[in-house]
C-alpha atoms as a PDB file:
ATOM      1  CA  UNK A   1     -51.372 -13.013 -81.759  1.00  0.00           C
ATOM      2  CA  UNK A   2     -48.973 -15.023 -83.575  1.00  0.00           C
ATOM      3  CA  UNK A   3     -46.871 -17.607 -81.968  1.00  0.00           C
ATOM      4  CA  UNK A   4     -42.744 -16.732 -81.837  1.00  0.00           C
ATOM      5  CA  UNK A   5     -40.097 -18.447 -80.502  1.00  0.00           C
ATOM      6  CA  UNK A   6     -39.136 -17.033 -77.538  1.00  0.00           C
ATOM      7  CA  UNK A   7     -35.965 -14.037 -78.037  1.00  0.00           C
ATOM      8  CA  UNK A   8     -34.657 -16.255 -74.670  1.00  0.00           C
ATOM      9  CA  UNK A   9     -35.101 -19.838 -75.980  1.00  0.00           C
ATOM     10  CA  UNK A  10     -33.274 -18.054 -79.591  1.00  0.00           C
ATOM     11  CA  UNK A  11     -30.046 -17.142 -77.046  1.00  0.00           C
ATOM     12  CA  UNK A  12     -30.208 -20.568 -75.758  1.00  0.00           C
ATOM     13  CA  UNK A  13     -30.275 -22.426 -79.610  1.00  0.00           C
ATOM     14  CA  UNK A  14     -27.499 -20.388 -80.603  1.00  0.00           C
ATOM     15  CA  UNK A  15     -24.973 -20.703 -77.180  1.00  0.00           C
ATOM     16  CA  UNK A  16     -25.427 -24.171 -78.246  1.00  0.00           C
ATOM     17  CA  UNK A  17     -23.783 -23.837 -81.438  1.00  0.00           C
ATOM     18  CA  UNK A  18     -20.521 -21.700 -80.005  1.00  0.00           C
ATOM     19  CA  UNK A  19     -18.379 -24.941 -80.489  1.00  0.00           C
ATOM     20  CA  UNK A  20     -15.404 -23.412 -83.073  1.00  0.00           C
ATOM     21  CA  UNK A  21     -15.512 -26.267 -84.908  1.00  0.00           C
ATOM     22  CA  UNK A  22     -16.814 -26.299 -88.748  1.00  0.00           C
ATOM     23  CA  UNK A  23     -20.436 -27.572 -87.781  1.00  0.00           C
ATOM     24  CA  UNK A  24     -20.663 -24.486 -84.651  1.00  0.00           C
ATOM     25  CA  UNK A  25     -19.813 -21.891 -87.035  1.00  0.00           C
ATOM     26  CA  UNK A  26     -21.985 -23.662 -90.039  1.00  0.00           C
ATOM     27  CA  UNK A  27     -24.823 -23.967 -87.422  1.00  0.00           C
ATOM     28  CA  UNK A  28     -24.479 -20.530 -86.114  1.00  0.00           C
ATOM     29  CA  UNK A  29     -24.939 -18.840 -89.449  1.00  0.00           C
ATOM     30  CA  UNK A  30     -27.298 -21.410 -90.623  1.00  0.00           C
ATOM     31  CA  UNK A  31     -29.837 -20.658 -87.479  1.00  0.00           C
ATOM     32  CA  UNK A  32     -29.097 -16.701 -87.778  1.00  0.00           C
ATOM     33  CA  UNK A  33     -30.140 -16.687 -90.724  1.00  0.00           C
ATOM     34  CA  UNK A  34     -33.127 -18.860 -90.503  1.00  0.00           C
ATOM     35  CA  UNK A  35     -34.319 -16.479 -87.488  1.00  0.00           C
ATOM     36  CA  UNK A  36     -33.862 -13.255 -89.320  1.00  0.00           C
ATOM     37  CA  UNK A  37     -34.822 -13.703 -93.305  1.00  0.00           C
ATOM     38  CA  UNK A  38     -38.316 -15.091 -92.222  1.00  0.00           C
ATOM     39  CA  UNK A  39     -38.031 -18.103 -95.048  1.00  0.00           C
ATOM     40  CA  UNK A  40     -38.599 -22.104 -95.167  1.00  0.00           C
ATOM     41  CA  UNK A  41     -36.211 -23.625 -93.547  1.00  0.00           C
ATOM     42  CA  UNK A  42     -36.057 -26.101 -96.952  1.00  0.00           C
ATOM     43  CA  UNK A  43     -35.726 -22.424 -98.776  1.00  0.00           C
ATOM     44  CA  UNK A  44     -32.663 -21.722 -96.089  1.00  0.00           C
ATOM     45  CA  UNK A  45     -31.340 -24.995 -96.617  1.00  0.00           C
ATOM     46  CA  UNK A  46     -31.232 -25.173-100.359  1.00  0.00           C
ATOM     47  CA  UNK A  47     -29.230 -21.720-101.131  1.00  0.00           C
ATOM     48  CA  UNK A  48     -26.431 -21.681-103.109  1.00  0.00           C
ATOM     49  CA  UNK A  49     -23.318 -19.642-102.883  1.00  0.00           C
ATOM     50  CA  UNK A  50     -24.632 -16.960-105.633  1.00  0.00           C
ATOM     51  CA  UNK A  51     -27.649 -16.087-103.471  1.00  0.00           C
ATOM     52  CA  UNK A  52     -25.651 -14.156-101.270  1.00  0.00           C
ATOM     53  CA  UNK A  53     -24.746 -10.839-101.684  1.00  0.00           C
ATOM     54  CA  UNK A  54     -22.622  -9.514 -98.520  1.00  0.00           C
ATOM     55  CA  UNK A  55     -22.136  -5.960 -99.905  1.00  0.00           C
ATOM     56  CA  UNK A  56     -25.968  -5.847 -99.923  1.00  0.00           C
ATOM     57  CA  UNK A  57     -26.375  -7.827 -96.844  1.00  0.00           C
ATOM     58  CA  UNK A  58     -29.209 -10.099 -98.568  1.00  0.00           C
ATOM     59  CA  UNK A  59     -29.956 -13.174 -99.873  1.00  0.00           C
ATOM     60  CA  UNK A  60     -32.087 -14.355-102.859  1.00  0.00           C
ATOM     61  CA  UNK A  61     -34.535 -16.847-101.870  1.00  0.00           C
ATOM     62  CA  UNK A  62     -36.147 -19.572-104.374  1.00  0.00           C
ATOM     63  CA  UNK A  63     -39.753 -19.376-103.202  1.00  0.00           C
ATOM     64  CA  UNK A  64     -42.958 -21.576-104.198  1.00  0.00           C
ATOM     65  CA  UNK A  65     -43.738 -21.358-107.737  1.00  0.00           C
ATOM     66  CA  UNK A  66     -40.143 -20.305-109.225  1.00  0.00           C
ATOM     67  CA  UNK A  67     -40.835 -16.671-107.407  1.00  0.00           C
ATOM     68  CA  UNK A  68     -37.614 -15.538-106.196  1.00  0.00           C
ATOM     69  CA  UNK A  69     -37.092 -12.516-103.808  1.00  0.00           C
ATOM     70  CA  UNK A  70     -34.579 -10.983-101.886  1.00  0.00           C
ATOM     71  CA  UNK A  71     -34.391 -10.362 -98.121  1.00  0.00           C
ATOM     72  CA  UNK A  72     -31.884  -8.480 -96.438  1.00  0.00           C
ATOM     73  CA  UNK A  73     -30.165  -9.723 -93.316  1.00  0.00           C
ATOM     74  CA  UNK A  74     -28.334  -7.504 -90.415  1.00  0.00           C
ATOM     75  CA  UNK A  75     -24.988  -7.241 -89.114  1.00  0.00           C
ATOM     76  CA  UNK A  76     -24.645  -9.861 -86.466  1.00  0.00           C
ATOM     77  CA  UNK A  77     -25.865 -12.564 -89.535  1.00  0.00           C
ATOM     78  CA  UNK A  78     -23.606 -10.978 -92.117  1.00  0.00           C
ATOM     79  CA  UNK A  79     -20.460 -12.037 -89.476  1.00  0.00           C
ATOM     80  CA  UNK A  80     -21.739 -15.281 -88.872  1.00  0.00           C
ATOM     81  CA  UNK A  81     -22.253 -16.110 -92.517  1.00  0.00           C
ATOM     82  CA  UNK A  82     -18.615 -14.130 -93.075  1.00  0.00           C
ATOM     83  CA  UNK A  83     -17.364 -16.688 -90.472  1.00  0.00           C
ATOM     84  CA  UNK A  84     -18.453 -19.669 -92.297  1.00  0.00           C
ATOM     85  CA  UNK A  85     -17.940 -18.502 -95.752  1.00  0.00           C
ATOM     86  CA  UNK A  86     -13.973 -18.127 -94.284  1.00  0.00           C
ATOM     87  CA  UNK A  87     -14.604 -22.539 -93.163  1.00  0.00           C
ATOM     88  CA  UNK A  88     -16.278 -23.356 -95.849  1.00  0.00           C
ATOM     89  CA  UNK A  89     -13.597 -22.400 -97.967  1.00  0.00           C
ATOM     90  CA  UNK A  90     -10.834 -25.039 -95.845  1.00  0.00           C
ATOM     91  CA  UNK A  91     -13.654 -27.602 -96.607  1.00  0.00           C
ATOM     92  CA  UNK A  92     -13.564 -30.502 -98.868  1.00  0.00           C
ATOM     93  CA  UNK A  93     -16.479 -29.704-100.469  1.00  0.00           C
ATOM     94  CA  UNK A  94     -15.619 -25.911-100.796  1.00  0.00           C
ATOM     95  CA  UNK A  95     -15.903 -26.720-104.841  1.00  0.00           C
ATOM     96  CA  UNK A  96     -19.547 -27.314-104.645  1.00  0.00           C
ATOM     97  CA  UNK A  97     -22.152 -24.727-105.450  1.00  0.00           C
ATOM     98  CA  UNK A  98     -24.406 -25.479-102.672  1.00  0.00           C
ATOM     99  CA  UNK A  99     -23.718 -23.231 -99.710  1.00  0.00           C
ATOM    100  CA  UNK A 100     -23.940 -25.085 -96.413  1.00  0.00           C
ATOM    101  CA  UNK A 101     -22.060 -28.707 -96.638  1.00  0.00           C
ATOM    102  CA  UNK A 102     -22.288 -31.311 -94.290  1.00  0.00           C
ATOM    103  CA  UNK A 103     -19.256 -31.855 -92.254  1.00  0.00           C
ATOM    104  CA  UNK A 104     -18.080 -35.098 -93.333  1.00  0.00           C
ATOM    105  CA  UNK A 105     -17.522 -36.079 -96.919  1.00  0.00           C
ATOM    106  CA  UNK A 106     -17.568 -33.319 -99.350  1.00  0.00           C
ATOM    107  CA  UNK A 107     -20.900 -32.989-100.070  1.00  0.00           C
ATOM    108  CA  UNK A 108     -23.719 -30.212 -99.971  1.00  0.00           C
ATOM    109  CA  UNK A 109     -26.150 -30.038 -96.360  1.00  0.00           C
ATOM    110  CA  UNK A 110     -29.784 -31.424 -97.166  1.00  0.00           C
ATOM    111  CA  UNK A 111     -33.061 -30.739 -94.947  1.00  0.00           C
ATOM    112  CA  UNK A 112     -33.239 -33.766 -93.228  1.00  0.00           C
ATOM    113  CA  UNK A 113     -29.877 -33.059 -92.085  1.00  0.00           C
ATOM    114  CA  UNK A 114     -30.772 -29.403 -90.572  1.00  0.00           C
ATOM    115  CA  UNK A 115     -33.773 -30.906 -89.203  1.00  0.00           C
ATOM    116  CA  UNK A 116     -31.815 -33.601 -87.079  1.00  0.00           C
ATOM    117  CA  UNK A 117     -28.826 -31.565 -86.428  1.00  0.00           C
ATOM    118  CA  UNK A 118     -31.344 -28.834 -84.871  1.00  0.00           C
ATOM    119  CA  UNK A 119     -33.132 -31.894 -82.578  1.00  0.00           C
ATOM    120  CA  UNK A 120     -29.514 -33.177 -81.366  1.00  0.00           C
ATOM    121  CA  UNK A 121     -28.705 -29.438 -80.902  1.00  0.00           C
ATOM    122  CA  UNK A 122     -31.792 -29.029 -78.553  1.00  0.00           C
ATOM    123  CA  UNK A 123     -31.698 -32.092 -77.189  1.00  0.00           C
ATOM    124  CA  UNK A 124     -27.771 -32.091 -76.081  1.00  0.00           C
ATOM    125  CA  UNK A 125     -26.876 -28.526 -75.628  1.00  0.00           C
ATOM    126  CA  UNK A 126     -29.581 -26.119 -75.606  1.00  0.00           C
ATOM    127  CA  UNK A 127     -31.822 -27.892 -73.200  1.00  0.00           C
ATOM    128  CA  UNK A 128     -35.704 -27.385 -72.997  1.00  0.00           C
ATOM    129  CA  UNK A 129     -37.169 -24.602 -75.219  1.00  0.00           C
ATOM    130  CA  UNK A 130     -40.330 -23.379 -75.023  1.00  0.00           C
ATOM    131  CA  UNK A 131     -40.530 -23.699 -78.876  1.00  0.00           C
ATOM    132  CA  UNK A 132     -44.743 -22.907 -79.894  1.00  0.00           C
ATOM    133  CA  UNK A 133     -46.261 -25.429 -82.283  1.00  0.00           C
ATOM    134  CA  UNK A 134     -46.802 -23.108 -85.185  1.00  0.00           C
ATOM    135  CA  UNK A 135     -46.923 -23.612 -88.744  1.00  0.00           C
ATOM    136  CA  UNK A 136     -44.056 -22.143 -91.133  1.00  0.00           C
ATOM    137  CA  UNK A 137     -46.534 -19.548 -92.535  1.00  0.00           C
ATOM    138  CA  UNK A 138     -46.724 -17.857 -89.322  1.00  0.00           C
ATOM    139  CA  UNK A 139     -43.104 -18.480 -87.743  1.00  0.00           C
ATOM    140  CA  UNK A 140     -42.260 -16.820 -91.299  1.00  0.00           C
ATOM    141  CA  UNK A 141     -44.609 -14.095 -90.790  1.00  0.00           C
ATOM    142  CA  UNK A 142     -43.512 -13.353 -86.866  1.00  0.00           C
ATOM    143  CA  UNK A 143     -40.245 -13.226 -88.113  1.00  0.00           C
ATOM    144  CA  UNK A 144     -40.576 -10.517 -90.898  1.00  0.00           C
ATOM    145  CA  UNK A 145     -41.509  -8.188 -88.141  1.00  0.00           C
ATOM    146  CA  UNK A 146     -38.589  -8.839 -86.479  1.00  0.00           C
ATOM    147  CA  UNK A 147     -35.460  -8.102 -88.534  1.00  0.00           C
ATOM    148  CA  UNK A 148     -32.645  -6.277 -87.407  1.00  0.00           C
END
């Protein structure tokens, strides 16, 4: 059996991130797509803007070893990312190729940030998840099972 997050604890991570500001809708799309594409969180982090392809609904993710591959996301992840595409654009930083940007200064999101802006998010707003202790192989693995 492989350890998930909980579809519940999911709910909970993104209600915490329905704030309309630029860093709700950035985390919104940012955690949808993490859940659904079944990548590293470093390979979520570190997209640019020409890895996405909304006709296609999919991204192309910079794997290990230079291998690149393309997953498809669904619907509810193609609005989300639609919705932030539309802030990002308002955004100081909106000339940069990086696609998610940090919300002051005009520069490009790194994986520290996500990492602490997920902790604050569970630690303010979502309250206590029932989050497994799993490593990213299998998280990634439970989660290509799962798409939409």
């Amino acid at each position: 059996m492989i350890p998930i997050i909980a579809e519940d604890d999911t709910t909970k991570l993104l209600d915490a991130c329905k704030v309309r500001d630029f860093a709700g809708i950035r985390d919104t799309a940012l955690i949808r797509l993490y859940a659904t594409a079944g990548a590293r969180l470093s390979e979520i982090v570190l997209l640019s803007l020409e890895d996405i392809d909304m006709a296609t609904e999919s991204i192309r993710i910079h794997g290990k070893a230079g291998k690149d591959r393309q997953v498809r996301f669904g619907p509810k992840t193609g609005r989300a990312l639609s919705r932030y595409l539309r802030a990002r654009a308002k955004h100081p930083g909106a000339h940069l190729p990086a696609l998610w940007l940090a919300v002051r200064g005009g520069r490009a999101l790194q994986p520290n940030g996500v990492k602490l802006r997920l902790r604050r998010l569970i630690a303010v707003r979502a309250g206590p998840l029932r989050l497994p202790h799993c490593r990213p192989r299998l998280r990634r693995a439970a989660t290509a099972d799962d798409r939409p």
